[in-house]
N, C-alpha and C. Protein backbone atom coordinates (compact mmCIF):
# COMPACT_ATOMS: atom_id res chain seq x y z
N UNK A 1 16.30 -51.29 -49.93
CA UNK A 1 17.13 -50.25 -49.36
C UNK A 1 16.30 -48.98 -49.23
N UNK A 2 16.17 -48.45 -48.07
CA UNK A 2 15.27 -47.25 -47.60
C UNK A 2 16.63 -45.87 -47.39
N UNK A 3 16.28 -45.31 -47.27
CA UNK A 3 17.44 -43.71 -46.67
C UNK A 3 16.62 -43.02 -45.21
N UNK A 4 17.43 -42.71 -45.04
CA UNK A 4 17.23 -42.38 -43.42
C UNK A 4 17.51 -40.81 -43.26
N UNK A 5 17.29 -39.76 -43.13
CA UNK A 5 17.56 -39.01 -42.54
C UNK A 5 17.61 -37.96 -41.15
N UNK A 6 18.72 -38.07 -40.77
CA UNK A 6 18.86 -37.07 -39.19
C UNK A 6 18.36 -35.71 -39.86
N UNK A 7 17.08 -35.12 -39.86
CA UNK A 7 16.56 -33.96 -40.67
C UNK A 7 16.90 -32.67 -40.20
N UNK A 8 16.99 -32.53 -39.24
CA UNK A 8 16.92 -31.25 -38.46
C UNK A 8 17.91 -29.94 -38.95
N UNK A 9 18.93 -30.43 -38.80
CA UNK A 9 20.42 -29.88 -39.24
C UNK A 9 20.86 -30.17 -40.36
N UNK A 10 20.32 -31.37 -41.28
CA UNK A 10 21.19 -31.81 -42.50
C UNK A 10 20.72 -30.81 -43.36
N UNK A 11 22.22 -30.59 -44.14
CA UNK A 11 22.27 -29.34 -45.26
C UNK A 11 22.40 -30.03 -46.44
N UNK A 12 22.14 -31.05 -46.78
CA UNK A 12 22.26 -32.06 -47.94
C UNK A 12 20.45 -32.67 -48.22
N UNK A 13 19.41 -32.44 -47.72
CA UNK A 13 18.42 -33.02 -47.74
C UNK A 13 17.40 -33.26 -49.03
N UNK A 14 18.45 -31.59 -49.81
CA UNK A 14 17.64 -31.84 -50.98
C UNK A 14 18.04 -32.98 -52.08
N UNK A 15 19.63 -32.98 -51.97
CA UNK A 15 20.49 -33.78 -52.63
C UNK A 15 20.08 -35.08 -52.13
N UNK A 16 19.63 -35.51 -51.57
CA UNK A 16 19.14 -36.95 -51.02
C UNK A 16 17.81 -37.10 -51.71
N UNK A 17 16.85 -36.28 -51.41
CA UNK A 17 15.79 -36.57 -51.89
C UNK A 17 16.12 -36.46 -54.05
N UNK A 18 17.03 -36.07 -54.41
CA UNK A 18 17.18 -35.96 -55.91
C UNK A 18 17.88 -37.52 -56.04
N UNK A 19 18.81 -37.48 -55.38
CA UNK A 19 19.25 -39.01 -55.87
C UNK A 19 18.33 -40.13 -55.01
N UNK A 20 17.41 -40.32 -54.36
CA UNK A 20 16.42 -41.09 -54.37
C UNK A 20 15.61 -40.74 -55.40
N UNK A 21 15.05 -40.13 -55.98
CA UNK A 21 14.37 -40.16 -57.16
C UNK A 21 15.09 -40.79 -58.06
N UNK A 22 16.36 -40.73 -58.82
CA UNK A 22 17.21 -41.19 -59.93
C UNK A 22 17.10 -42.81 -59.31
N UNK A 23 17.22 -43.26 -57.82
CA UNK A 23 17.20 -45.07 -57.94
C UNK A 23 16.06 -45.17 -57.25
N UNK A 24 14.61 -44.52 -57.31
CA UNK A 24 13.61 -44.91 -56.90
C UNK A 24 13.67 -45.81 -55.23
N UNK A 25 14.55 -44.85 -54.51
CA UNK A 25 14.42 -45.25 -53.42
C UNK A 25 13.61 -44.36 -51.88
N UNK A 26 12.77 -44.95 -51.10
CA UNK A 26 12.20 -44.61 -50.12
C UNK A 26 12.73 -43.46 -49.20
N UNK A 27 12.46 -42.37 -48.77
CA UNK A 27 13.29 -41.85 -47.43
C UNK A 27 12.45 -41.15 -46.64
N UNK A 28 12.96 -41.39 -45.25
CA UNK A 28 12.68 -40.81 -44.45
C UNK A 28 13.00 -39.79 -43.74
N UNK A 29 12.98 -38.55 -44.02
CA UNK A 29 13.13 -37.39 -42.78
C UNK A 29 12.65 -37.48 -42.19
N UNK A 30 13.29 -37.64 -41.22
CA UNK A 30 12.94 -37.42 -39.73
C UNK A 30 13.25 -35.96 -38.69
N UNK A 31 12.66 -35.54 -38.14
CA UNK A 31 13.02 -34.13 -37.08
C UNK A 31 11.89 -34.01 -36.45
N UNK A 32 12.44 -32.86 -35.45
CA UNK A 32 11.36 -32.83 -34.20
C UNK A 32 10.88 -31.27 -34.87
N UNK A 33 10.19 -31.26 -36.17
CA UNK A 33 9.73 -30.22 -36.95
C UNK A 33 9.16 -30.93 -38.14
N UNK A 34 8.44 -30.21 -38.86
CA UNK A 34 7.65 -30.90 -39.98
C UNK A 34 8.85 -29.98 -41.11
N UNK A 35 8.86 -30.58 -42.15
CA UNK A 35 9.93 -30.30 -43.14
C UNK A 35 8.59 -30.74 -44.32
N UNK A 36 9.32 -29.42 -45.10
CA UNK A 36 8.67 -29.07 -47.03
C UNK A 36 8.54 -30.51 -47.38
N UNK A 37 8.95 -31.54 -47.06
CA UNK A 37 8.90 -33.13 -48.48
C UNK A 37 7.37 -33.53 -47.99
N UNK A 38 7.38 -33.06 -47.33
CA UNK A 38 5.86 -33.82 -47.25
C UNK A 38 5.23 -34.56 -47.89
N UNK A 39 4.79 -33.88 -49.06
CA UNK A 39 3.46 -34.56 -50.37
C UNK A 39 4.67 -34.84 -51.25
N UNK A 40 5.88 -35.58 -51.01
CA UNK A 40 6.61 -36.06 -52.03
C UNK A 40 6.42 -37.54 -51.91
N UNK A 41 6.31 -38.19 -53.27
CA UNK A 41 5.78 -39.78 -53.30
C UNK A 41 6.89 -40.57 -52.52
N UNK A 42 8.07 -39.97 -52.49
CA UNK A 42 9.14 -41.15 -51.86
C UNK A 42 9.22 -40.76 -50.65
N UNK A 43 8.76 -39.57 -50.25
CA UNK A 43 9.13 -39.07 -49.19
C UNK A 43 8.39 -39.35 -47.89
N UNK A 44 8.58 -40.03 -46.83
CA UNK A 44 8.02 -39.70 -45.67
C UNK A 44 8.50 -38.84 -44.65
N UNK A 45 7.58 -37.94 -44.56
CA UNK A 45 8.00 -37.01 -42.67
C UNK A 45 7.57 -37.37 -41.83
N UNK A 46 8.66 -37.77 -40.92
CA UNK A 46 8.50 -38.38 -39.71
C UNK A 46 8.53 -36.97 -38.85
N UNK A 47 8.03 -36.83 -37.92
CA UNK A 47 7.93 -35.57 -36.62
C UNK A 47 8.06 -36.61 -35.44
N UNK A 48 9.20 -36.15 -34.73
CA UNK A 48 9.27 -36.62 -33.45
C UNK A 48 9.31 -35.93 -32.35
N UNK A 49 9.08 -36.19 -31.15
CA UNK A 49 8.57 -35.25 -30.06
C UNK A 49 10.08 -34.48 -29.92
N UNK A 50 10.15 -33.08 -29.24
CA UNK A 50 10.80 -32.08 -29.15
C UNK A 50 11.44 -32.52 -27.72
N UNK A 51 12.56 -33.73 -27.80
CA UNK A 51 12.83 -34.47 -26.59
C UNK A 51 14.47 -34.36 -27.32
N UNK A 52 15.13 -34.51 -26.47
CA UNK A 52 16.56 -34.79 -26.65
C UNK A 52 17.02 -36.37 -27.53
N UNK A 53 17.24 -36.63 -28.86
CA UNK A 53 17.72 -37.44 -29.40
C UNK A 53 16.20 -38.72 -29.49
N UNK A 54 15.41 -37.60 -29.14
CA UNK A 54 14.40 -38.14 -30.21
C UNK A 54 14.21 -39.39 -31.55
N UNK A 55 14.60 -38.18 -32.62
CA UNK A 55 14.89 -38.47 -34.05
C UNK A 55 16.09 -39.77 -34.09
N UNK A 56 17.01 -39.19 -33.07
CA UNK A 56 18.52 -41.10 -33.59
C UNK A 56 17.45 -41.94 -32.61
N UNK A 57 16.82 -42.08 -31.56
CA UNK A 57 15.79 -42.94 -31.30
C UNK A 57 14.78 -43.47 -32.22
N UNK A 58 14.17 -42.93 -32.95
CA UNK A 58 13.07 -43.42 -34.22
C UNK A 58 14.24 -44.53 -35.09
N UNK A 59 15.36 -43.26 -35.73
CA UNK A 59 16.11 -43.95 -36.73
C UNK A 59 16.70 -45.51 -36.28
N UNK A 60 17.15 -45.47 -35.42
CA UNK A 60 17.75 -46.65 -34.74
C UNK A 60 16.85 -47.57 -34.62
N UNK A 61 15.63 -47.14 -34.22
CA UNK A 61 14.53 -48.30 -34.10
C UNK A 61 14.16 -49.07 -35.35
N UNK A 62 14.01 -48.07 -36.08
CA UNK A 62 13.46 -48.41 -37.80
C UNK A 62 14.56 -48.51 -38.99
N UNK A 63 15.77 -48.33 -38.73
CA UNK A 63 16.65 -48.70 -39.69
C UNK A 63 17.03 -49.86 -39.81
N UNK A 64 17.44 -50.47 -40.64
CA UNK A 64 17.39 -52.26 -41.23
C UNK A 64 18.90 -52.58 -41.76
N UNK A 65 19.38 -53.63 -41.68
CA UNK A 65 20.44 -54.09 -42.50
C UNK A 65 20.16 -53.30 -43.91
N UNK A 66 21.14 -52.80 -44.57
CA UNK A 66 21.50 -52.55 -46.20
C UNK A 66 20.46 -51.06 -46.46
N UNK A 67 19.70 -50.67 -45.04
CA UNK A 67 19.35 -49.11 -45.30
C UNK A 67 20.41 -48.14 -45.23
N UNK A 68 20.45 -47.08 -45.84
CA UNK A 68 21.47 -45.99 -45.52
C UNK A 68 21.13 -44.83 -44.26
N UNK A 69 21.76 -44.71 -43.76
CA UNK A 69 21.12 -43.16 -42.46
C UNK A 69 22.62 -42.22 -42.79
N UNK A 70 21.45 -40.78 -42.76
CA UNK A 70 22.60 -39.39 -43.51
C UNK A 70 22.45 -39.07 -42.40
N UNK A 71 23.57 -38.77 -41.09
CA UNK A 71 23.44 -38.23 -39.71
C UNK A 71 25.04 -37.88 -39.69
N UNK A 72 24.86 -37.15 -38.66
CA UNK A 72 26.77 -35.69 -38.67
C UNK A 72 26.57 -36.42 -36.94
N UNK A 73 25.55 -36.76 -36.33
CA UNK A 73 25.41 -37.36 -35.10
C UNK A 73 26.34 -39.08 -35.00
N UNK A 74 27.56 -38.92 -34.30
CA UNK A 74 28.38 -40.03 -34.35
C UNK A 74 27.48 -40.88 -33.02
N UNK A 75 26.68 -40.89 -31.79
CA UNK A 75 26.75 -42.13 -31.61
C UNK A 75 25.29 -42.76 -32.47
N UNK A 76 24.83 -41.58 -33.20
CA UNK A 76 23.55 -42.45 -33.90
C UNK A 76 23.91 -43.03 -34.76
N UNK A 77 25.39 -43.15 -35.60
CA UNK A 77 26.07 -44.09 -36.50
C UNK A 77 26.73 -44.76 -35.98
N UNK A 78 26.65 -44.66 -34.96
CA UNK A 78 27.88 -46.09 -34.11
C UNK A 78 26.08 -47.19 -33.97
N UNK A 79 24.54 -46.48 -33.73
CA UNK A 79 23.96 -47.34 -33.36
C UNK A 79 23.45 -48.15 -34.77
N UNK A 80 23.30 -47.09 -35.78
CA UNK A 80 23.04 -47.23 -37.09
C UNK A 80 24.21 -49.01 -37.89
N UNK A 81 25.37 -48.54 -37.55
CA UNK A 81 26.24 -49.28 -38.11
C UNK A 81 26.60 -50.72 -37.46
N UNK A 82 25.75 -50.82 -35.85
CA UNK A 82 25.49 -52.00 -35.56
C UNK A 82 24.25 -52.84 -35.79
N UNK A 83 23.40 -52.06 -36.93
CA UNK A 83 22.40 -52.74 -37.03
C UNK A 83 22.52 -53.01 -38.67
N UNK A 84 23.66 -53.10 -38.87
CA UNK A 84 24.49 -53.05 -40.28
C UNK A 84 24.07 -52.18 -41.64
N UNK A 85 23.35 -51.20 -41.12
CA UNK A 85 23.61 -50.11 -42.19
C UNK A 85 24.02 -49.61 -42.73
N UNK A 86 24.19 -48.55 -43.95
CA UNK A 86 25.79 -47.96 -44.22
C UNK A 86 25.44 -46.61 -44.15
N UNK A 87 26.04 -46.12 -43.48
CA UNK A 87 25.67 -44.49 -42.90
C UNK A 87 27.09 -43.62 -43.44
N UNK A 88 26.26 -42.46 -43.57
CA UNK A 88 26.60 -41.28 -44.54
C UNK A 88 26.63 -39.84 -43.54
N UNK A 89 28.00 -39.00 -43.60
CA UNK A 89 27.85 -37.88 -43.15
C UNK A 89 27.40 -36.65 -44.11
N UNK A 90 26.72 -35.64 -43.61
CA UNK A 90 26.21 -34.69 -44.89
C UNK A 90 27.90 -33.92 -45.78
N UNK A 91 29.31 -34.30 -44.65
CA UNK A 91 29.88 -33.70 -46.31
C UNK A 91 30.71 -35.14 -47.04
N UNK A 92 30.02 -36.28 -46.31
CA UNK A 92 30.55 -37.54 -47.59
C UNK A 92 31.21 -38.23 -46.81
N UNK A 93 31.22 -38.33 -45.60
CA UNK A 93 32.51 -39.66 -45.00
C UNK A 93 31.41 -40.78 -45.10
N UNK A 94 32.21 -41.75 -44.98
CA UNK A 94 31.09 -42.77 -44.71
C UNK A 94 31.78 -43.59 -43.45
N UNK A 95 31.10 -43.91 -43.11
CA UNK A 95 31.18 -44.49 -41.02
C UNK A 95 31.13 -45.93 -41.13
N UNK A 96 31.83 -46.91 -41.36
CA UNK A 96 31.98 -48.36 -41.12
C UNK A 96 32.21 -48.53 -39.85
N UNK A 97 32.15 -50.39 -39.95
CA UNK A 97 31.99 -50.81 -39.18
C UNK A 97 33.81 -50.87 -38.34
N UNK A 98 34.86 -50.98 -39.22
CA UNK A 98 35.82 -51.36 -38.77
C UNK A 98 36.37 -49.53 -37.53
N UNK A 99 35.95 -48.65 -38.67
CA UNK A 99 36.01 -47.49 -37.78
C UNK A 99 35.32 -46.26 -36.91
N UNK A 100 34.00 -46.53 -36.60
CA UNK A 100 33.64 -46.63 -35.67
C UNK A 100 33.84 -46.39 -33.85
N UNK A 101 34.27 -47.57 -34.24
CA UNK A 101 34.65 -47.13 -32.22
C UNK A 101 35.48 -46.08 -32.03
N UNK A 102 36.65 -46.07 -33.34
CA UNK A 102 38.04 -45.28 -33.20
C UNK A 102 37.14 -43.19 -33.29
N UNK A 103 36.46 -43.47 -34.44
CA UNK A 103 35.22 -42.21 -34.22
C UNK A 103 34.71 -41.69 -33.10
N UNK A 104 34.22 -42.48 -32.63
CA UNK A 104 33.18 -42.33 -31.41
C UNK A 104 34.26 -42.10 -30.44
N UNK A 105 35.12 -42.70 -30.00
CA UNK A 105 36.44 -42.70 -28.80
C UNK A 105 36.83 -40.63 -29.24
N UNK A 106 36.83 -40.63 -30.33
CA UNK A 106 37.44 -39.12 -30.87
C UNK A 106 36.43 -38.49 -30.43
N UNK A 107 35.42 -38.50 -30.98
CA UNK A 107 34.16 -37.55 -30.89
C UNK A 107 33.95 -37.12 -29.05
N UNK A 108 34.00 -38.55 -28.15
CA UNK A 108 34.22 -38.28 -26.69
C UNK A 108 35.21 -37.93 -26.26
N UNK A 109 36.58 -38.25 -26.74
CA UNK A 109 37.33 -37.50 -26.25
C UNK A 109 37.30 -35.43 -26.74
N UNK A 110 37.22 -35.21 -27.43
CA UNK A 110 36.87 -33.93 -28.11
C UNK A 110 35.83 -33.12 -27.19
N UNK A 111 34.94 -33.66 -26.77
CA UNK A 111 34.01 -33.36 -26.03
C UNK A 111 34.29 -32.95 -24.59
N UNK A 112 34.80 -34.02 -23.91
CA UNK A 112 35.48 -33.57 -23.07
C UNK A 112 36.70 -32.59 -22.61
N UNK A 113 37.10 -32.15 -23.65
CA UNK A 113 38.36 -31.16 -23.68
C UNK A 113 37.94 -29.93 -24.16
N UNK A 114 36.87 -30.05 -24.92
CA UNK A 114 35.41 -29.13 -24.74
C UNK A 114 35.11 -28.40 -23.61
N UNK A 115 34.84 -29.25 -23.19
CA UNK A 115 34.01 -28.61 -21.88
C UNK A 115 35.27 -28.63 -20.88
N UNK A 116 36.32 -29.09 -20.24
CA UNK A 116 37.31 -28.60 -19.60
C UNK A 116 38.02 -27.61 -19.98
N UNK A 117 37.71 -26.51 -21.05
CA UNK A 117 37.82 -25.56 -21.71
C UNK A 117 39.62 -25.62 -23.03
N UNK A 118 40.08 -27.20 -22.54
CA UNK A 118 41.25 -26.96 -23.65
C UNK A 118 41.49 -26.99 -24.77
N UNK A 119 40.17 -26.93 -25.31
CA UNK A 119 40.14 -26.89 -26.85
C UNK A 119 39.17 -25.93 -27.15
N UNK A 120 38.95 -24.87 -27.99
CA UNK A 120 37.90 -24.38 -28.08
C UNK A 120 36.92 -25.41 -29.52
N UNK A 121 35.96 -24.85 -29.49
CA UNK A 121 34.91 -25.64 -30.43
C UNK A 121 34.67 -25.01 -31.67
N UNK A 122 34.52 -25.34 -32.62
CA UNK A 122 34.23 -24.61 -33.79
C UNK A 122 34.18 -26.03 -35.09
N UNK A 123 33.10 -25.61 -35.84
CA UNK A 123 32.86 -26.08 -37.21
C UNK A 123 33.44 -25.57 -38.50
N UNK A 124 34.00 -26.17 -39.16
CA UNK A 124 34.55 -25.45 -40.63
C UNK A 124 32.65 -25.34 -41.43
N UNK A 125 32.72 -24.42 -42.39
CA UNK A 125 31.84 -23.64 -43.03
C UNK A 125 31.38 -25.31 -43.80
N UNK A 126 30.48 -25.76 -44.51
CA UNK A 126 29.72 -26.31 -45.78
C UNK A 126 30.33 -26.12 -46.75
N UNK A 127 31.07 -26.86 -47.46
CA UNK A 127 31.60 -26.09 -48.71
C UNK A 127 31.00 -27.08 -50.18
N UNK A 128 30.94 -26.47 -50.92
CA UNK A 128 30.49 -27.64 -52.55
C UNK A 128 31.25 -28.19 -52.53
N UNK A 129 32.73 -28.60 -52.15
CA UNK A 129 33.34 -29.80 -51.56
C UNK A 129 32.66 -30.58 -51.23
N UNK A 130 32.26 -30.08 -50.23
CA UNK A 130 31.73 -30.88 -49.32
C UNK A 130 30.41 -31.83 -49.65
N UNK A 131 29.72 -31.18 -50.47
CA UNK A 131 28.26 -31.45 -50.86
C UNK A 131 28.42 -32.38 -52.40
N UNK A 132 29.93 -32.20 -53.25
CA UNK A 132 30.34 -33.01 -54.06
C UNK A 132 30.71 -34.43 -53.21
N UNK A 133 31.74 -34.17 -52.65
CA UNK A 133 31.50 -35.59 -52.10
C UNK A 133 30.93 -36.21 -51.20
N UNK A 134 29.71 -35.78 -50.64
CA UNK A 134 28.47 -36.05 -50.07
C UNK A 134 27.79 -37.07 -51.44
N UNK A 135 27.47 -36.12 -52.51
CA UNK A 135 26.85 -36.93 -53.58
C UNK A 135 27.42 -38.00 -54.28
N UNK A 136 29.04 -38.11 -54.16
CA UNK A 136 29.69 -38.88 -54.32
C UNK A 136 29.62 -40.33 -53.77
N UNK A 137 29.93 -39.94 -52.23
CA UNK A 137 29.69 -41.24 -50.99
C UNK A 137 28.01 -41.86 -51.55
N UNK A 138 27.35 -41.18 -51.57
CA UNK A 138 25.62 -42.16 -51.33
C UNK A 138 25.81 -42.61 -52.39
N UNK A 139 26.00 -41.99 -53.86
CA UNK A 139 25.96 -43.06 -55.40
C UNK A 139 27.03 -44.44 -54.79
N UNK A 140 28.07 -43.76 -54.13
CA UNK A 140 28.86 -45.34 -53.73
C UNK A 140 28.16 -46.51 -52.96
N UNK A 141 27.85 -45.54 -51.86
CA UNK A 141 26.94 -46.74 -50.96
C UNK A 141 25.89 -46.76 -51.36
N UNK A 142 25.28 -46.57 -52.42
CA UNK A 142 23.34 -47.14 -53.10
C UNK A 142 24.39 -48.26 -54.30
N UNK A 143 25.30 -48.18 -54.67
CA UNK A 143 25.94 -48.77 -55.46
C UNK A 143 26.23 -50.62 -55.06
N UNK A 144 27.11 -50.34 -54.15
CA UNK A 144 27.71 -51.45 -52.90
C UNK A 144 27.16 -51.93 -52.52
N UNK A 145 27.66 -53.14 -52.85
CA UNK A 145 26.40 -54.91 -52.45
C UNK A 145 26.86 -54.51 -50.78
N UNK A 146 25.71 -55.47 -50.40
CA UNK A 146 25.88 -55.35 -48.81
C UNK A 146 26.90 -56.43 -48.38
């Protein structure tokens, strides 16, 4: 089991790299930027070209059955979760297989009502909520037989 990370934006990166140390597991950040883990033994930085969806291109290529990927990017966990991974959002949902499409159908519809201006757009703040059950979800899924 390897960890995956969408690097760019994730606000959880350090918390990943701490609980890969506690189960001696591999990860990868990935971003179209070089990130601090560098000279960390578990750590690899991946840099990918400064291209649009880049980084869910690498991940998708190189993620494996029973790896985890930490991405807030829903169709890179719709691609993640067909290659039977168990993928993780940075404040703790976790993205199966059964729900999925019903995600992704939301996420496009949202988008579109977006941009036809009937919804406006906005993010709720990061909260230690959020980052509790972030650390919560991955001990579950590093836990959980495949």
């Amino acid at each position: 089991m390897e960890i995956y990370v969408d690097g760019d934006a994730c606000p959880v990166k350090d918390e990943v790299v701490k609980v890969a140390e506690r189960h001696n597991l591999k990860v990868h950040m990935v971003s179209n930027t070089w990130l601090r883990y560098g000279r960390h033994p578990l750590v690899t930085s991946v840099v990918v070209p400064e291209e649009p969806d880049a980084a869910d291109i690498w991940i998708a290529e190189n993620i494996k059955q029973g790896d985890i990927a930490i991405t807030a990017d829903i169709p890179l966990a719709s691609r993640c979760v067909a290659e039977g991974a168990k993928v993780l959002d940075p404040k703790g949902k976790i993205f199966t297989e059964d729900a999925i499409g019903m995600t992704l159908a939301v996420r496009d519809l949202m988008t579109n009502l977006r941009e036809s201006g009937e919804v406006k757009s906005y993010s709720p703040a990061f909260t230690k909520q959020d980052r509790s059950r972030f650390l919560s979800s991955l001990d579950q899924l590093i836990h959980k037989k495949n």
